[in-house]
PDB file of N, CA and C in Angstrom:
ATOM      1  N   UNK A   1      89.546 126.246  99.668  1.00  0.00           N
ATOM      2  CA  UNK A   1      89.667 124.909  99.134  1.00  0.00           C
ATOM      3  C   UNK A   1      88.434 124.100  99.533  1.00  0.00           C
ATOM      4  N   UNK A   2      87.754 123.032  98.790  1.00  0.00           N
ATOM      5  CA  UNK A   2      86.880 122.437  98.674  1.00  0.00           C
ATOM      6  C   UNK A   2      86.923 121.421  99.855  1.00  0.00           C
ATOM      7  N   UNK A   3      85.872 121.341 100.409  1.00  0.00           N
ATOM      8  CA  UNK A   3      86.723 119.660 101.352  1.00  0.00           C
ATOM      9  C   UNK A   3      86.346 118.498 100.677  1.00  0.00           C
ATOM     10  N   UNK A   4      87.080 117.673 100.923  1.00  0.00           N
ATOM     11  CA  UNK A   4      87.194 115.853 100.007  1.00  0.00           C
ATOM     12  C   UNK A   4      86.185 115.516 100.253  1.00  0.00           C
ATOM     13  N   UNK A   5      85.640 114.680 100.099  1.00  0.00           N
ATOM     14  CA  UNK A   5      84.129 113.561 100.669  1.00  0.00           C
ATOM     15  C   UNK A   5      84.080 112.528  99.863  1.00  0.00           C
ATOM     16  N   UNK A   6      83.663 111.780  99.932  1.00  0.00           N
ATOM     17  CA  UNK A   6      83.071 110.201  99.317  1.00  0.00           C
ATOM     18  C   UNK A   6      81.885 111.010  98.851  1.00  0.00           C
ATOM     19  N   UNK A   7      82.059 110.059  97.391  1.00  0.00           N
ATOM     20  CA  UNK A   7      80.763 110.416  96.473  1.00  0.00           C
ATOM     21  C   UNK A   7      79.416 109.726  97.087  1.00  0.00           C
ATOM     22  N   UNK A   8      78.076 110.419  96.937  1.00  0.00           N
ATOM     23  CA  UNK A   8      76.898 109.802  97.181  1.00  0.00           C
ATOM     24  C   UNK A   8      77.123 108.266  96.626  1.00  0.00           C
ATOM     25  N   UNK A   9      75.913 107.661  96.813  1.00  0.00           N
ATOM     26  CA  UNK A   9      75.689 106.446  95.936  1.00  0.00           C
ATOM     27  C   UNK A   9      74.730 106.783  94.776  1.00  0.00           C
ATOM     28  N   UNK A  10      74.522 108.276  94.712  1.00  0.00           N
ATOM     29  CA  UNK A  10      73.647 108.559  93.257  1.00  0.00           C
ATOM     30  C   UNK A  10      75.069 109.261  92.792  1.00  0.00           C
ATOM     31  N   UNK A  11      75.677 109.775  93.174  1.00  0.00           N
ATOM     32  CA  UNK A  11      76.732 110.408  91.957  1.00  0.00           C
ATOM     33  C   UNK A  11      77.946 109.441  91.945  1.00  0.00           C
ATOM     34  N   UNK A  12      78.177 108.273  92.383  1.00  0.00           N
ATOM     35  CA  UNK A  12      78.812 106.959  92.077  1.00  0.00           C
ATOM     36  C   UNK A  12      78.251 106.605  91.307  1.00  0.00           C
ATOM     37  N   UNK A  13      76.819 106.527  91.037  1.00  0.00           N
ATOM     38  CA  UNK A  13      76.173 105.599  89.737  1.00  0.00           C
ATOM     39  C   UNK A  13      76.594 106.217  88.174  1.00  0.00           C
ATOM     40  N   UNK A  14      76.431 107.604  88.748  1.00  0.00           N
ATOM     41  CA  UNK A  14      76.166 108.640  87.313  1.00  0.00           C
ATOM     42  C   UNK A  14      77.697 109.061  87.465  1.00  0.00           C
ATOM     43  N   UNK A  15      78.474 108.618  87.740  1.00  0.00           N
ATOM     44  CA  UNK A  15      80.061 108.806  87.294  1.00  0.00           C
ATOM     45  C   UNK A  15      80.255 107.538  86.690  1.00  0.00           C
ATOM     46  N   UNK A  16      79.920 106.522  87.420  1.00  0.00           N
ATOM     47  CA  UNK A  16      79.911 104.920  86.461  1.00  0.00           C
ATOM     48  C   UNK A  16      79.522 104.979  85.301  1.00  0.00           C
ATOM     49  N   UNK A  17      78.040 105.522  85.051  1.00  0.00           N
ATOM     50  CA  UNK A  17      77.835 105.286  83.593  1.00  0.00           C
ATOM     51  C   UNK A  17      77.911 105.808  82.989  1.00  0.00           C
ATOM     52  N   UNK A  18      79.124 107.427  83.308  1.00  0.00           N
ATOM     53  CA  UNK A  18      79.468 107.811  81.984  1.00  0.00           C
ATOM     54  C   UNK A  18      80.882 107.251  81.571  1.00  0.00           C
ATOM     55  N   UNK A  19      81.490 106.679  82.910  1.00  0.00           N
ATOM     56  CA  UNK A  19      82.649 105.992  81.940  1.00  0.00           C
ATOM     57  C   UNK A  19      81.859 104.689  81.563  1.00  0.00           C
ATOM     58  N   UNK A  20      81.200 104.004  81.845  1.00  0.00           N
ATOM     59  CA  UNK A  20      81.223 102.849  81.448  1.00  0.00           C
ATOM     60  C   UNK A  20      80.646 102.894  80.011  1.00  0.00           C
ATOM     61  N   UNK A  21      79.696 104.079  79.975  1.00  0.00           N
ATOM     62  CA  UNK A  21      79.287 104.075  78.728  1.00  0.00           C
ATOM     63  C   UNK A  21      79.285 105.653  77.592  1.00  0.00           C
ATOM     64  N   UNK A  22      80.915 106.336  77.195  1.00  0.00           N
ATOM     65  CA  UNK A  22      81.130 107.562  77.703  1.00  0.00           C
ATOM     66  C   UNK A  22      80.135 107.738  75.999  1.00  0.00           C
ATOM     67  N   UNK A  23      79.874 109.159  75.889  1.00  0.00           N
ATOM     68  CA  UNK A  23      78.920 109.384  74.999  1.00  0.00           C
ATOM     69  C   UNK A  23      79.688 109.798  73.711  1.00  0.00           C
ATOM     70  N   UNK A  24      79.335 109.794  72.577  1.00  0.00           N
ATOM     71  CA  UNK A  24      80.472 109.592  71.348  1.00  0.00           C
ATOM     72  C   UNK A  24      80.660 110.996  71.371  1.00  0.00           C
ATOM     73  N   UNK A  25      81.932 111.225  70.775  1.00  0.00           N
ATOM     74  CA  UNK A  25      82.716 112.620  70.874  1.00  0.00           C
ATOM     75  C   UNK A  25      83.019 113.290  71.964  1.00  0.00           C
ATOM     76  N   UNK A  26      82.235 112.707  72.872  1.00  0.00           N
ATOM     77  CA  UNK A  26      82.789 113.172  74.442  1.00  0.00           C
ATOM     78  C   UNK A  26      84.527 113.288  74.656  1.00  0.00           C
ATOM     79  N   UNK A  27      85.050 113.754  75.626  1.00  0.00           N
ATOM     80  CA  UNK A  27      86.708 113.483  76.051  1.00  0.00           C
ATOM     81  C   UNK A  27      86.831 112.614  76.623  1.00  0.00           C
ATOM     82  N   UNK A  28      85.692 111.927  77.050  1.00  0.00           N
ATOM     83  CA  UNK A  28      85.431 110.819  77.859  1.00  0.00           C
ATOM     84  C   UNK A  28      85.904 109.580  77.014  1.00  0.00           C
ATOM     85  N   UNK A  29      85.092 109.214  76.041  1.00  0.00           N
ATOM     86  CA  UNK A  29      85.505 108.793  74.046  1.00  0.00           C
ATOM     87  C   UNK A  29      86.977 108.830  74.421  1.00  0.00           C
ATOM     88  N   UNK A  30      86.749 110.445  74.015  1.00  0.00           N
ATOM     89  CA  UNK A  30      88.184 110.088  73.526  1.00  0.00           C
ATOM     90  C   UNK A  30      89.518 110.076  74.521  1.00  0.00           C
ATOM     91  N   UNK A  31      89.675 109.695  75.316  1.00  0.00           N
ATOM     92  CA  UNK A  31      90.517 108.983  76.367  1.00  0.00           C
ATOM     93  C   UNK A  31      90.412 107.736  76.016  1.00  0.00           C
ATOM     94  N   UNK A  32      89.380 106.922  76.082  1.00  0.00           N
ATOM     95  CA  UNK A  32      89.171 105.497  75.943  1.00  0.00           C
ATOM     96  C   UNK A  32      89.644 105.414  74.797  1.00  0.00           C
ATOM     97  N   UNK A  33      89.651 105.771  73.605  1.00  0.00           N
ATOM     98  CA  UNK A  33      89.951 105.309  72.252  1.00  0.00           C
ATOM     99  C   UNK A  33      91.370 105.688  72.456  1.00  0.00           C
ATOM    100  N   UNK A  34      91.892 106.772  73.394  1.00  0.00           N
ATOM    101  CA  UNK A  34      93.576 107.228  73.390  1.00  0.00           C
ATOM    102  C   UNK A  34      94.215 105.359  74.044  1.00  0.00           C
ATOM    103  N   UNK A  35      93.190 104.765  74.858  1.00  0.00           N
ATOM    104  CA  UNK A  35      93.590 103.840  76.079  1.00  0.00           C
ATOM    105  C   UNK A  35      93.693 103.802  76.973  1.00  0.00           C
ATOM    106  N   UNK A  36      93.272 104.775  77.887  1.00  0.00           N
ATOM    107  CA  UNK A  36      92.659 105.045  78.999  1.00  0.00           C
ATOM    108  C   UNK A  36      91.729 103.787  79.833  1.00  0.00           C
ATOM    109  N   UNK A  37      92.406 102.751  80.737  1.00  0.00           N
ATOM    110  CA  UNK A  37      91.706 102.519  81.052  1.00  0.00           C
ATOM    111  C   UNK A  37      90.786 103.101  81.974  1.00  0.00           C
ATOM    112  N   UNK A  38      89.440 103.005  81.688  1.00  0.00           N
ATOM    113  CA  UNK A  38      88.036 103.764  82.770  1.00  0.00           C
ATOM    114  C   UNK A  38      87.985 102.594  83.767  1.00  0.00           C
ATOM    115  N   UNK A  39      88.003 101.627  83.563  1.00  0.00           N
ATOM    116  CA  UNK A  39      87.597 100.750  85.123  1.00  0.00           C
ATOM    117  C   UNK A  39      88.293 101.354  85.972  1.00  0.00           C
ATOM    118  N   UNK A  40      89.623 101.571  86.051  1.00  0.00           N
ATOM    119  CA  UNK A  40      90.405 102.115  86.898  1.00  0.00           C
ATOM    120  C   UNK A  40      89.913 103.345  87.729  1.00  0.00           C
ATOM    121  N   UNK A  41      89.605 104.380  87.000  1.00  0.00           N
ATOM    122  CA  UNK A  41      89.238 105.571  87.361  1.00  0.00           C
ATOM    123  C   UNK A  41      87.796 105.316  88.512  1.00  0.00           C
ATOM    124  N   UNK A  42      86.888 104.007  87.826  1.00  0.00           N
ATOM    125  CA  UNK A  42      85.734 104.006  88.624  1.00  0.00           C
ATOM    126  C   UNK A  42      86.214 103.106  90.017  1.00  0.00           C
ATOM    127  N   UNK A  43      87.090 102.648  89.837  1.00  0.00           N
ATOM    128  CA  UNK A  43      87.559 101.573  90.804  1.00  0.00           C
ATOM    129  C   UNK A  43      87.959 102.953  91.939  1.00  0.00           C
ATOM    130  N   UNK A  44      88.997 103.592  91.949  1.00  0.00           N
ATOM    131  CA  UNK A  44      89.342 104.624  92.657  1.00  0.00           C
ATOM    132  C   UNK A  44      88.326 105.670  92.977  1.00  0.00           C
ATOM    133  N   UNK A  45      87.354 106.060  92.124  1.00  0.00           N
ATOM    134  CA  UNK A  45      85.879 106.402  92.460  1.00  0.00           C
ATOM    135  C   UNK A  45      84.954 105.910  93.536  1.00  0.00           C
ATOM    136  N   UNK A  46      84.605 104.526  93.533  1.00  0.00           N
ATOM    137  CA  UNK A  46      84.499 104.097  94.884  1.00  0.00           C
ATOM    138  C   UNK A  46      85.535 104.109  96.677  1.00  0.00           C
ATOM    139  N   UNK A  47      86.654 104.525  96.168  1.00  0.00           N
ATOM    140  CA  UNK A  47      87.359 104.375  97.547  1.00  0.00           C
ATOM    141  C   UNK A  47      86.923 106.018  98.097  1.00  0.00           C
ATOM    142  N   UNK A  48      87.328 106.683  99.175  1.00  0.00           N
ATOM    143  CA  UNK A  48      87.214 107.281 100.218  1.00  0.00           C
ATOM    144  C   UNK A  48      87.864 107.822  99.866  1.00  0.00           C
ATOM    145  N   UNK A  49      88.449 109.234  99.716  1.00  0.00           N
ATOM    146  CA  UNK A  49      89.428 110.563 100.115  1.00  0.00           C
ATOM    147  C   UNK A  49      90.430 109.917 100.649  1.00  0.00           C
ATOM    148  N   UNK A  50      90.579 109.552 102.070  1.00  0.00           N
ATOM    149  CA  UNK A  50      91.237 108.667 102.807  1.00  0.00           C
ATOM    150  C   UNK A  50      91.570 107.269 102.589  1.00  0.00           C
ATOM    151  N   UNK A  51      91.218 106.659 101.483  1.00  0.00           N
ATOM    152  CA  UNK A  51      91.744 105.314 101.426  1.00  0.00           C
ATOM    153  C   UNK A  51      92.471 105.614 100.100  1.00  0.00           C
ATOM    154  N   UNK A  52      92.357 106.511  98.849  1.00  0.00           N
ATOM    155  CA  UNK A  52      92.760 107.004  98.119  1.00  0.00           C
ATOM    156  C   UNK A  52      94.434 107.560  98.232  1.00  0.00           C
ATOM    157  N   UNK A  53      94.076 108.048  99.378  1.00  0.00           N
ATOM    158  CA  UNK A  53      95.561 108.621  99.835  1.00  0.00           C
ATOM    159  C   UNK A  53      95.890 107.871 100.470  1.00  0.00           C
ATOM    160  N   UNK A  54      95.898 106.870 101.366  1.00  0.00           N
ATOM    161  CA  UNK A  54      96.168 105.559 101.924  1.00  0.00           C
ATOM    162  C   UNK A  54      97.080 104.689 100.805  1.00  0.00           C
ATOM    163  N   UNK A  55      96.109 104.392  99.754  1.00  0.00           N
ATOM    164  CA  UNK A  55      96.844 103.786  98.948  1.00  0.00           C
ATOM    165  C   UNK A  55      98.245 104.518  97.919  1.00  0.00           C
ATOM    166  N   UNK A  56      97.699 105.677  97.853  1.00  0.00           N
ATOM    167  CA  UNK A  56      98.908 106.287  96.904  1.00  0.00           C
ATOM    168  C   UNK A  56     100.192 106.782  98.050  1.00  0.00           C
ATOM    169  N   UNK A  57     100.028 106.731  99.261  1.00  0.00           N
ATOM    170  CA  UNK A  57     101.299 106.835  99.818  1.00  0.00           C
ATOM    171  C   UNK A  57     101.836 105.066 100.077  1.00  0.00           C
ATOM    172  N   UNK A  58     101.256 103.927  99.956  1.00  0.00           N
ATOM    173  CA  UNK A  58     101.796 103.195  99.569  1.00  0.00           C
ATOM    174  C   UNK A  58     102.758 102.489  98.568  1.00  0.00           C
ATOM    175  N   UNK A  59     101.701 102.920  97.655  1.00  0.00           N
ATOM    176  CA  UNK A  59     102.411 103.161  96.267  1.00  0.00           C
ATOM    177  C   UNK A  59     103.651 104.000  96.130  1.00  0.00           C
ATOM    178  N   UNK A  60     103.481 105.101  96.936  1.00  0.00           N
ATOM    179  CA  UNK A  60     105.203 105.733  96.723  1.00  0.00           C
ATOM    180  C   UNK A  60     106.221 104.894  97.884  1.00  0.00           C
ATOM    181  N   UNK A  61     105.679 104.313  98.374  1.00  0.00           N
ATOM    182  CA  UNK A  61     106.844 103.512  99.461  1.00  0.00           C
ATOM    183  C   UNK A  61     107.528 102.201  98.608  1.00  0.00           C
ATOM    184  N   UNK A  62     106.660 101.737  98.137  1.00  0.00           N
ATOM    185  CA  UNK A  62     107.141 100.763  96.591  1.00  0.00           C
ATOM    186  C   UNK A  62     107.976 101.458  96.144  1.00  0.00           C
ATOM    187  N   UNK A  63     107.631 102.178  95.276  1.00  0.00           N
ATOM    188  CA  UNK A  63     108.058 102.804  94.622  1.00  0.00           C
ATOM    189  C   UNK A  63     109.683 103.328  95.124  1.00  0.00           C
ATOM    190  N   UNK A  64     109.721 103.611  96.219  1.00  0.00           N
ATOM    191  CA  UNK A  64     111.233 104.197  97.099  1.00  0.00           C
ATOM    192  C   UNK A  64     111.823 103.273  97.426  1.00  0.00           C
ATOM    193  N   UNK A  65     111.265 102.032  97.723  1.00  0.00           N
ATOM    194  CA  UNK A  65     111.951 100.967  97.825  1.00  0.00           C
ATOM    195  C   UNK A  65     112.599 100.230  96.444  1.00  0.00           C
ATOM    196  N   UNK A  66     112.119 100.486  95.584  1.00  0.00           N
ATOM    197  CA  UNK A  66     112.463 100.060  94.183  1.00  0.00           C
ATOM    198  C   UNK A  66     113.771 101.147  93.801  1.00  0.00           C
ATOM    199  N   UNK A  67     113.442 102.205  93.691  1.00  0.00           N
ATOM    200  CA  UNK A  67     114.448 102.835  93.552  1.00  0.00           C
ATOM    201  C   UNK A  67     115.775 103.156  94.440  1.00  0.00           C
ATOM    202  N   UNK A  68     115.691 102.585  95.727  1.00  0.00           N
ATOM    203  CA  UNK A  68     116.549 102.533  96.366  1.00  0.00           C
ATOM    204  C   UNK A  68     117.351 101.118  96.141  1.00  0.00           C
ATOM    205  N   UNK A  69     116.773 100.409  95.875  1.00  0.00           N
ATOM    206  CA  UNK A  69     117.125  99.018  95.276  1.00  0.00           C
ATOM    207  C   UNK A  69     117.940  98.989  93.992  1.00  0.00           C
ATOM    208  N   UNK A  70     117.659  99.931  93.289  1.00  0.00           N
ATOM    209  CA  UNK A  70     118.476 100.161  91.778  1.00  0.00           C
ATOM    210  C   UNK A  70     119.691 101.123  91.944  1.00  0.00           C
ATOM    211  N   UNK A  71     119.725 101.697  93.373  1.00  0.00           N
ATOM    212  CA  UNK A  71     120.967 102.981  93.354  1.00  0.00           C
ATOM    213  C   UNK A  71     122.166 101.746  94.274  1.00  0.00           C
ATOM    214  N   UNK A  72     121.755 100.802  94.743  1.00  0.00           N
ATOM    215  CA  UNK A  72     122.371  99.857  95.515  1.00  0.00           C
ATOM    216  C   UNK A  72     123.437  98.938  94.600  1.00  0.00           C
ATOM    217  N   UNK A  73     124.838  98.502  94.728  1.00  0.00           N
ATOM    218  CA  UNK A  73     125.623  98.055  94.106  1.00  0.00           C
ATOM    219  C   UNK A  73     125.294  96.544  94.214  1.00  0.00           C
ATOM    220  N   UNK A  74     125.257  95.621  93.445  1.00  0.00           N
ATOM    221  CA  UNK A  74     125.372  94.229  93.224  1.00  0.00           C
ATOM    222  C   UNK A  74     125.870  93.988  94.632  1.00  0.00           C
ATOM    223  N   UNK A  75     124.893  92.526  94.778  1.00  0.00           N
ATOM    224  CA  UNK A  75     126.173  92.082  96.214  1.00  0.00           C
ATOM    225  C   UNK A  75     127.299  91.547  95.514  1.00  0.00           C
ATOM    226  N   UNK A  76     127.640  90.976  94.376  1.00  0.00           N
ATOM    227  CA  UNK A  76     128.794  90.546  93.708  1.00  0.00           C
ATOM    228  C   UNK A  76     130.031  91.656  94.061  1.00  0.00           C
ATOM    229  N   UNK A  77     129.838  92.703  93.923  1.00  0.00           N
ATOM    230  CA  UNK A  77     130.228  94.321  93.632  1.00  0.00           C
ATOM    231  C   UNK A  77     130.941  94.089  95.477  1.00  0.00           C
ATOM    232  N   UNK A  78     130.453  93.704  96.502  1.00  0.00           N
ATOM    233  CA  UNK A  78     130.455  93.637  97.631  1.00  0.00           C
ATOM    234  C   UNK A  78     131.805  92.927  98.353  1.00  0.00           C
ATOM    235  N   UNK A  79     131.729  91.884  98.028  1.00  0.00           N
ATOM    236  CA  UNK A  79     132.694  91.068  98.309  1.00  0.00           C
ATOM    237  C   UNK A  79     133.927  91.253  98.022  1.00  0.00           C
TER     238      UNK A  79
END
Protein backbone atom coordinates (compact mmCIF):
# COMPACT_ATOMS: atom_id res chain seq x y z
CA UNK A 1 0.00 0.00 0.00
CA UNK A 2 1.05 3.48 -0.95
CA UNK A 3 1.67 5.85 2.03
CA UNK A 4 -0.72 9.13 2.23
CA UNK A 5 1.21 12.50 2.04
CA UNK A 6 0.15 16.06 1.40
CA UNK A 7 0.45 17.08 -2.11
CA UNK A 8 3.59 19.30 -3.13
CA UNK A 9 2.69 22.92 -3.75
CA UNK A 10 3.53 22.11 -7.56
CA UNK A 11 1.08 19.18 -7.76
CA UNK A 12 -1.62 21.33 -5.69
CA UNK A 13 -1.33 23.87 -8.47
CA UNK A 14 -1.61 21.32 -11.39
CA UNK A 15 -4.55 19.44 -9.65
CA UNK A 16 -6.21 23.04 -9.28
CA UNK A 17 -6.05 23.82 -12.75
CA UNK A 18 -7.32 20.95 -14.08
CA UNK A 19 -10.40 21.16 -12.11
CA UNK A 20 -10.65 24.64 -12.27
CA UNK A 21 -10.22 24.58 -15.80
CA UNK A 22 -11.00 20.71 -16.82
CA UNK A 23 -10.15 20.25 -20.64
CA UNK A 24 -13.26 19.61 -23.04
CA UNK A 25 -14.20 15.94 -23.28
CA UNK A 26 -12.13 15.18 -20.42
CA UNK A 27 -14.16 13.06 -17.35
CA UNK A 28 -13.11 15.88 -15.65
CA UNK A 29 -15.93 17.91 -18.22
CA UNK A 30 -17.82 15.60 -17.79
CA UNK A 31 -18.45 15.36 -14.01
CA UNK A 32 -18.83 19.11 -13.97
CA UNK A 33 -21.50 19.17 -16.64
CA UNK A 34 -23.01 15.77 -14.58
CA UNK A 35 -22.71 18.61 -11.33
CA UNK A 36 -20.00 17.76 -9.67
CA UNK A 37 -19.02 20.30 -7.65
CA UNK A 38 -14.84 20.70 -8.28
CA UNK A 39 -14.26 23.44 -5.63
CA UNK A 40 -14.98 20.85 -3.24
CA UNK A 41 -12.66 18.25 -4.40
CA UNK A 42 -9.82 21.12 -4.51
CA UNK A 43 -10.86 22.34 -1.13
CA UNK A 44 -10.18 18.70 0.35
CA UNK A 45 -7.03 18.66 -1.93
CA UNK A 46 -5.44 21.17 0.13
CA UNK A 47 -6.09 19.48 3.60
CA UNK A 48 -3.54 16.77 4.92
CA UNK A 49 -4.17 12.86 4.90
CA UNK A 50 -4.75 13.57 8.55
CA UNK A 51 -7.03 16.43 8.60
CA UNK A 52 -9.03 14.69 5.81
CA UNK A 53 -9.70 11.89 8.07
CA UNK A 54 -10.07 14.22 10.99
CA UNK A 55 -12.81 15.70 9.34
CA UNK A 56 -14.65 12.68 7.85
CA UNK A 57 -14.72 10.94 11.23
CA UNK A 58 -16.47 13.99 12.32
CA UNK A 59 -18.75 13.96 9.85
CA UNK A 60 -19.77 10.40 10.77
CA UNK A 61 -20.30 11.47 14.47
CA UNK A 62 -23.02 13.98 13.01
CA UNK A 63 -24.10 11.88 11.19
CA UNK A 64 -24.72 9.07 14.32
CA UNK A 65 -25.97 11.58 16.21
CA UNK A 66 -28.65 12.41 13.66
CA UNK A 67 -29.57 9.09 13.24
CA UNK A 68 -29.76 8.24 16.65
CA UNK A 69 -31.99 11.20 17.04
CA UNK A 70 -34.54 9.81 14.40
CA UNK A 71 -34.63 6.08 16.05
CA UNK A 72 -35.60 8.10 19.42
CA UNK A 73 -39.48 8.36 20.27
CA UNK A 74 -41.07 11.95 20.53
CA UNK A 75 -40.79 13.32 24.03
CA UNK A 76 -44.69 13.69 23.60
CA UNK A 77 -44.54 9.69 23.09
CA UNK A 78 -42.78 9.93 26.75
CA UNK A 79 -45.00 11.19 29.10
Amino acid sequence: MNELRSLTPEELAAAEAKLRNPAPGSRIAAAQAFGIDLSLIVQQLRLSPTERARQMEEYAQVVETIRGAAHRPPLRDLV
